[in-house]
N, C-alpha and C. Protein backbone atom coordinates (compact mmCIF):
# COMPACT_ATOMS: atom_id res chain seq x y z
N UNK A 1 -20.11 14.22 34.75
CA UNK A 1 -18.95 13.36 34.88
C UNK A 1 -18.37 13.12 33.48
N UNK A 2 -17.36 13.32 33.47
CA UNK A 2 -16.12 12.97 31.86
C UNK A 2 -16.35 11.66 31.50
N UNK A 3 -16.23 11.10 30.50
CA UNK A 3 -16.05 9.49 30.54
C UNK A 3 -14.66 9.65 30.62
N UNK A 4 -13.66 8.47 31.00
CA UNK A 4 -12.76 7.81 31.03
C UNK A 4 -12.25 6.89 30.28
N UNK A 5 -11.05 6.51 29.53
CA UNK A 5 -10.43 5.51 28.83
C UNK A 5 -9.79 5.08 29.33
N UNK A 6 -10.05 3.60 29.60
CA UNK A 6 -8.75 2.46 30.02
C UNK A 6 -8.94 1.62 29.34
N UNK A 7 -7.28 1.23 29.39
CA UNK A 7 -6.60 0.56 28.59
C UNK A 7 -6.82 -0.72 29.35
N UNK A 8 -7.28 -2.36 28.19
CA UNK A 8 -7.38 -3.29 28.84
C UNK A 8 -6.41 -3.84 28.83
N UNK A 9 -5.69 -4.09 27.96
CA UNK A 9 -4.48 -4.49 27.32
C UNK A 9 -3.33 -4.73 28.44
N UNK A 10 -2.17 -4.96 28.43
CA UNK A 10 -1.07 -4.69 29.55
C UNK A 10 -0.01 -3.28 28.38
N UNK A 11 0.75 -2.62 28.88
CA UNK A 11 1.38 -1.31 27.95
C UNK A 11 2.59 -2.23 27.04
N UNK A 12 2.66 -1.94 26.55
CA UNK A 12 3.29 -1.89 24.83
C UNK A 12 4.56 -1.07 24.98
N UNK A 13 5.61 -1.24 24.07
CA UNK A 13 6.37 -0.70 23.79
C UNK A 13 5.93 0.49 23.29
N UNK A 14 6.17 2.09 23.11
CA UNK A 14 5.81 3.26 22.84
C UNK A 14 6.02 3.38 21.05
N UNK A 15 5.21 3.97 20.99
CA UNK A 15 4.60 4.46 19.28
C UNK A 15 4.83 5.71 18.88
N UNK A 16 5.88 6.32 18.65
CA UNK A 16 5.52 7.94 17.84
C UNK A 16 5.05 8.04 16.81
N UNK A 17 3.93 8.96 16.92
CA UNK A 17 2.77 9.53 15.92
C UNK A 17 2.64 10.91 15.92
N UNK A 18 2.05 11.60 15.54
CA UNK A 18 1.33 12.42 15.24
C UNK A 18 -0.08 13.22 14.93
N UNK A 19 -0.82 13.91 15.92
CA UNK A 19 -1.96 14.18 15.92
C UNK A 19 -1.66 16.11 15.60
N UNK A 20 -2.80 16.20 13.88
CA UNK A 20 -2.50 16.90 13.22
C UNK A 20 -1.37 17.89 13.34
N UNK A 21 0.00 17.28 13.14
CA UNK A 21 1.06 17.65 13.59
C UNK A 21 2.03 17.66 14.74
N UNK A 22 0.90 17.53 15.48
CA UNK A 22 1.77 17.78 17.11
C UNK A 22 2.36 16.69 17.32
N UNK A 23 3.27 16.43 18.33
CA UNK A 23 3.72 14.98 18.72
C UNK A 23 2.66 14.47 19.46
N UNK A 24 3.01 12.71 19.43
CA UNK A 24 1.89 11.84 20.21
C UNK A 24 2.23 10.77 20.20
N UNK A 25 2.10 9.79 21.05
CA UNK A 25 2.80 8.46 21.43
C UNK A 25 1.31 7.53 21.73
N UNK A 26 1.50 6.19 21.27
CA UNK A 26 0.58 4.89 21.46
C UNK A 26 1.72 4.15 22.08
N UNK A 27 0.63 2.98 22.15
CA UNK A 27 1.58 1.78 22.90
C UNK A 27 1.10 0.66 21.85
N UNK A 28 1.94 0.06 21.36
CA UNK A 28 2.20 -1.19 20.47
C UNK A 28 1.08 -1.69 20.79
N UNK A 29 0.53 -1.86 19.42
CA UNK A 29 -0.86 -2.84 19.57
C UNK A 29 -1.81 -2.04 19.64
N UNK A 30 -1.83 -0.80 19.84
CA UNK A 30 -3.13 0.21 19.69
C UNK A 30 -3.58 0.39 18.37
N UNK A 31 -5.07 0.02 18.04
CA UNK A 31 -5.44 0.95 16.67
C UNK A 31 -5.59 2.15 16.86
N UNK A 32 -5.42 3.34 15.94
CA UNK A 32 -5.83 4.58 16.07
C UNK A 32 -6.59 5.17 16.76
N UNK A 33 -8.08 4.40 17.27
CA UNK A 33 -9.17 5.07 17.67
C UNK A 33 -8.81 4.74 19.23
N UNK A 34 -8.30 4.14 19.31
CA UNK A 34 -7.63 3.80 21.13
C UNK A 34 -6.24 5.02 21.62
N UNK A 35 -5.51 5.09 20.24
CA UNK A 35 -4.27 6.02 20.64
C UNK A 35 -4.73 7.55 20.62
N UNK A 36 -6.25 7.98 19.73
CA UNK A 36 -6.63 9.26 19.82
C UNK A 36 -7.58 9.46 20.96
N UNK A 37 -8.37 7.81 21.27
CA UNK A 37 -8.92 8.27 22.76
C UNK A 37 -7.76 8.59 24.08
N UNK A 38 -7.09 7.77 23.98
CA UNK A 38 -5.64 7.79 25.10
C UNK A 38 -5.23 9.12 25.46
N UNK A 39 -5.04 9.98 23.67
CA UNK A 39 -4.87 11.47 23.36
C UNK A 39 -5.52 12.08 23.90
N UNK A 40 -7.08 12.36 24.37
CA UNK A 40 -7.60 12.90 24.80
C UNK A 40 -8.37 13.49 22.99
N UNK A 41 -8.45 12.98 22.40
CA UNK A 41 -8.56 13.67 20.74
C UNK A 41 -9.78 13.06 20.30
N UNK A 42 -11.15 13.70 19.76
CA UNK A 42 -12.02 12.71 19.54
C UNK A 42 -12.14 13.12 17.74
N UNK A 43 -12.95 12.17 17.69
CA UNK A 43 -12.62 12.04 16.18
C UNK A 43 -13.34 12.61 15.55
N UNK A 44 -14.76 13.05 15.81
CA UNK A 44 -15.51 14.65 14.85
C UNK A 44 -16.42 14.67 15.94
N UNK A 45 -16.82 15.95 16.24
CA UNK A 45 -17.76 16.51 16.65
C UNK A 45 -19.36 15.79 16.30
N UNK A 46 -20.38 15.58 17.13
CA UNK A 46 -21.71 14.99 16.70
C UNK A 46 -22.66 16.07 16.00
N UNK A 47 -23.55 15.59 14.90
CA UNK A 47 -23.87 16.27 13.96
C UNK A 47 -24.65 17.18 14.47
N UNK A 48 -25.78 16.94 15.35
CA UNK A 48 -26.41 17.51 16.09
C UNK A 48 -26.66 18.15 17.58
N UNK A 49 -25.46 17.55 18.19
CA UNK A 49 -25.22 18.22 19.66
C UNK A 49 -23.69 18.58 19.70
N UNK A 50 -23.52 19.18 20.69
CA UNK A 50 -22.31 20.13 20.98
C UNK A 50 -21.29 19.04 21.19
N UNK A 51 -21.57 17.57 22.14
CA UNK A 51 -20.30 16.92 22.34
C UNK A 51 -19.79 15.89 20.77
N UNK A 52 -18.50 15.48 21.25
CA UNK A 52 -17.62 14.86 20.26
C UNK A 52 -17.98 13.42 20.69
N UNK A 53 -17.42 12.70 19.46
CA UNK A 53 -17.57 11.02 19.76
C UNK A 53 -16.57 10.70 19.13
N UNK A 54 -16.43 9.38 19.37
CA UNK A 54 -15.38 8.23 18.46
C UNK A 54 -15.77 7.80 17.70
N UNK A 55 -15.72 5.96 17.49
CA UNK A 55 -16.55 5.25 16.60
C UNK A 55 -18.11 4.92 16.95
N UNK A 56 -18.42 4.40 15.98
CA UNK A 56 -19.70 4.10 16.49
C UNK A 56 -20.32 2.71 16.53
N UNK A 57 -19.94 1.71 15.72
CA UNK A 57 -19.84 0.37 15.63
C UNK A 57 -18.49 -0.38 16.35
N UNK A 58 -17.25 0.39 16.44
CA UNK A 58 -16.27 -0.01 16.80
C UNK A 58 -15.90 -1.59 16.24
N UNK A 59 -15.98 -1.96 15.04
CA UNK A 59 -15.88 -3.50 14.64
C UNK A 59 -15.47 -3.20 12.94
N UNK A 60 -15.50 -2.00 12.30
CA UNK A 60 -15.18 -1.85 11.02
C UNK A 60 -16.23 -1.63 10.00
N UNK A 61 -17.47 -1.77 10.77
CA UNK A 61 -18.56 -1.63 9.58
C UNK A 61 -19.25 -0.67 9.35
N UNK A 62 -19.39 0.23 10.24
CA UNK A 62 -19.88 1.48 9.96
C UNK A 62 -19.76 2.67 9.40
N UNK A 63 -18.19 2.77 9.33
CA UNK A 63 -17.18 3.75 8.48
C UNK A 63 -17.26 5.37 9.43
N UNK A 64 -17.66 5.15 10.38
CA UNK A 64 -17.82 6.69 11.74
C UNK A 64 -17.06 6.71 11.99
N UNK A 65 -16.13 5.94 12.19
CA UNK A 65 -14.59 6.31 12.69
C UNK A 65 -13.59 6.85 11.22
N UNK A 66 -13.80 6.41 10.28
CA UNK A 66 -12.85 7.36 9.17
C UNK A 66 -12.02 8.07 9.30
N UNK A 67 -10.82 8.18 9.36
CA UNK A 67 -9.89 9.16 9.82
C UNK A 67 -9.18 9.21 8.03
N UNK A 68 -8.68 10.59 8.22
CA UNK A 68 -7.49 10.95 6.83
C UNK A 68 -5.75 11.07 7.45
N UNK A 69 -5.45 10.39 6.56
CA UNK A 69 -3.54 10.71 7.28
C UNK A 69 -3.48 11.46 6.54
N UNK A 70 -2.21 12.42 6.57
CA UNK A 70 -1.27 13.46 6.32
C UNK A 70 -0.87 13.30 4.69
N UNK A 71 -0.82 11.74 4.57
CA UNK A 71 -0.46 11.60 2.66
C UNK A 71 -1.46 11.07 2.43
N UNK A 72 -2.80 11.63 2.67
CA UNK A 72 -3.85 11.35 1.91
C UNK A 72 -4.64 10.31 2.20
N UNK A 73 -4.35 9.14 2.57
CA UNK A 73 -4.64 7.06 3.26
C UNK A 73 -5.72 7.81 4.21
N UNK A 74 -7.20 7.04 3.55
CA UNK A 74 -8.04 7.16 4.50
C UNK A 74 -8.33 5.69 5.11
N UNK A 75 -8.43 6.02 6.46
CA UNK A 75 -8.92 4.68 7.11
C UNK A 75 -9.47 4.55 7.91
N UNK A 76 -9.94 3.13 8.79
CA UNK A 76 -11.03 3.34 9.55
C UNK A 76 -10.25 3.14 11.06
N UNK A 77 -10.25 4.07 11.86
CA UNK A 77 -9.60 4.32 13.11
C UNK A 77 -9.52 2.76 14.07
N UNK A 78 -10.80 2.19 14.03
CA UNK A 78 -11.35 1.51 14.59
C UNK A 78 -10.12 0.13 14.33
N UNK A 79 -9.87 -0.35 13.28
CA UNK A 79 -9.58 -1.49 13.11
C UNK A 79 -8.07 -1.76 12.47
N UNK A 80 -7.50 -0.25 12.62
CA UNK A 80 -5.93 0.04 11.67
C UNK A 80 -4.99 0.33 13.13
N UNK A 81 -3.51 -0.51 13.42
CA UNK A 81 -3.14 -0.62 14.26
C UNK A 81 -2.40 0.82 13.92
N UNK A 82 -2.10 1.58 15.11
CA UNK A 82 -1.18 2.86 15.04
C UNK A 82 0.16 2.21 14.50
N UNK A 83 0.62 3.12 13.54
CA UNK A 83 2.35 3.09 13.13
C UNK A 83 3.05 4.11 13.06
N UNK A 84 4.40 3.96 13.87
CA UNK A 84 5.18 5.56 13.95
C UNK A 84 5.39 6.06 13.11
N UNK A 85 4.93 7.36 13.05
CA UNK A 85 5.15 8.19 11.96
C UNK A 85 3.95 8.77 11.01
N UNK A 86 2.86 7.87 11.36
CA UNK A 86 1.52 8.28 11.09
C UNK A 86 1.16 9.82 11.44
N UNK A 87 0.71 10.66 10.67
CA UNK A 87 0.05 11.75 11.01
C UNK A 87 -1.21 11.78 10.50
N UNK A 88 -2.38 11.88 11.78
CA UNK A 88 -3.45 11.67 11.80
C UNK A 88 -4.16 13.05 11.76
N UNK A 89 -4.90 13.31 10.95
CA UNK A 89 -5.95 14.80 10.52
C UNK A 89 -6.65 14.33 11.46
N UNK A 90 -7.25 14.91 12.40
CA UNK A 90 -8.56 15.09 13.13
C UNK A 90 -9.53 15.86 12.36
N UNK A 91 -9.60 16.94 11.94
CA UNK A 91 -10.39 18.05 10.68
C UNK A 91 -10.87 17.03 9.98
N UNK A 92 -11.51 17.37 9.33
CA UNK A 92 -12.41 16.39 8.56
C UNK A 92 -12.84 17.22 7.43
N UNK A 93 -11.62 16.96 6.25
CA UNK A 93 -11.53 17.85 4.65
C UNK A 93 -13.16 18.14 4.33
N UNK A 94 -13.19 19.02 3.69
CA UNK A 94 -14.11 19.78 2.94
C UNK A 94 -14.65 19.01 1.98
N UNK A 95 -15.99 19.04 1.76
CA UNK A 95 -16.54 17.91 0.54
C UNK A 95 -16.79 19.14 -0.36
N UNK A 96 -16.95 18.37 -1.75
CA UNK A 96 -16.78 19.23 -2.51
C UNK A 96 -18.07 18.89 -2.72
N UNK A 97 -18.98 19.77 -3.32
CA UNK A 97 -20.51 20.56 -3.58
C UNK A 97 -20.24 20.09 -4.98
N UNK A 98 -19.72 20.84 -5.76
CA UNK A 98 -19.79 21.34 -7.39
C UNK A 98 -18.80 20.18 -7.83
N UNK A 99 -19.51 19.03 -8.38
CA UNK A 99 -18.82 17.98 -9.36
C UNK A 99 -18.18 18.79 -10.40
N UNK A 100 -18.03 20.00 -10.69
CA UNK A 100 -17.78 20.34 -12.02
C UNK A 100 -16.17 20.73 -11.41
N UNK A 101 -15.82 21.14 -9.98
CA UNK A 101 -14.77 21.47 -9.52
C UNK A 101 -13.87 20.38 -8.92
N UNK A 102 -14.25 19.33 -9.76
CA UNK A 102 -13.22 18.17 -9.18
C UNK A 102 -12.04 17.62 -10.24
N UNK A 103 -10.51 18.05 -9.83
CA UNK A 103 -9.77 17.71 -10.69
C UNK A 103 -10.28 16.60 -11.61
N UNK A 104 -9.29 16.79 -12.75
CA UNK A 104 -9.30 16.13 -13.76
C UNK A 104 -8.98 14.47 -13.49
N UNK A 105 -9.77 13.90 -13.77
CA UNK A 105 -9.11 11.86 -13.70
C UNK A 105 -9.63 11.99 -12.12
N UNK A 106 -10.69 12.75 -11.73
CA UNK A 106 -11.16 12.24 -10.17
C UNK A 106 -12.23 12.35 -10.50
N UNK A 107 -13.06 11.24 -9.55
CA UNK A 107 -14.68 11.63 -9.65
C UNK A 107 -14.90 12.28 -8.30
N UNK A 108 -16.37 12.44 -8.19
CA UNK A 108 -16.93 12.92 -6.55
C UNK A 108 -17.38 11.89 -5.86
């Protein structure tokens, strides 16, 4: 059986966003991790088994929900209300290995 997302809320005025590029719509008052479950979009794959998850504390403290926008603003899905025009990375950037390959005036 799939799990299911419902919305407790009553619907919102509509939100255009963006999920890594594509179009995508929330409803006013959604944080991110509600408008990418809504999406059908989960937020990384689990480290050790085949299925995907969301957050994991869902309250801001755990930092599992982490998402990257499009200009770089990382944040935590969980507790950041969707805003139109947001483009949300699902991918989850490349860490860099070799401190010696990290621009200049950045640390690792």
């Amino acid at each position: 059986m799939m799990p299911r997302f419902v919305r407790l809320h009553p619907a919102g005025e509509p939100v255009p966003f963006l999920i890594d590029g594509v179009p995508a719509e929330a409803q006013a008052g959604d944080t991110l991790l509600t408008a990418l479950a809504a999406a059908g979009k989960p937020l990384r794959r689990a480290d050790f088994a085949p299925e995907s998850h969301a957050g994991f504390c869902l309250m801001g403290a755990c930092q599992e929900c982490t998402v990257t926008l499009a200009d770089g603003r990382r944040l935590r899905a969980c507790g950041t209300p969707v805003e139109a025009g947001m483009n949300v990375l699902t991918a989850q950037p490349p860490a860099i290995a070799d401190p010696a390959r990290v621009p200049e005036g950045e640390s690792a």
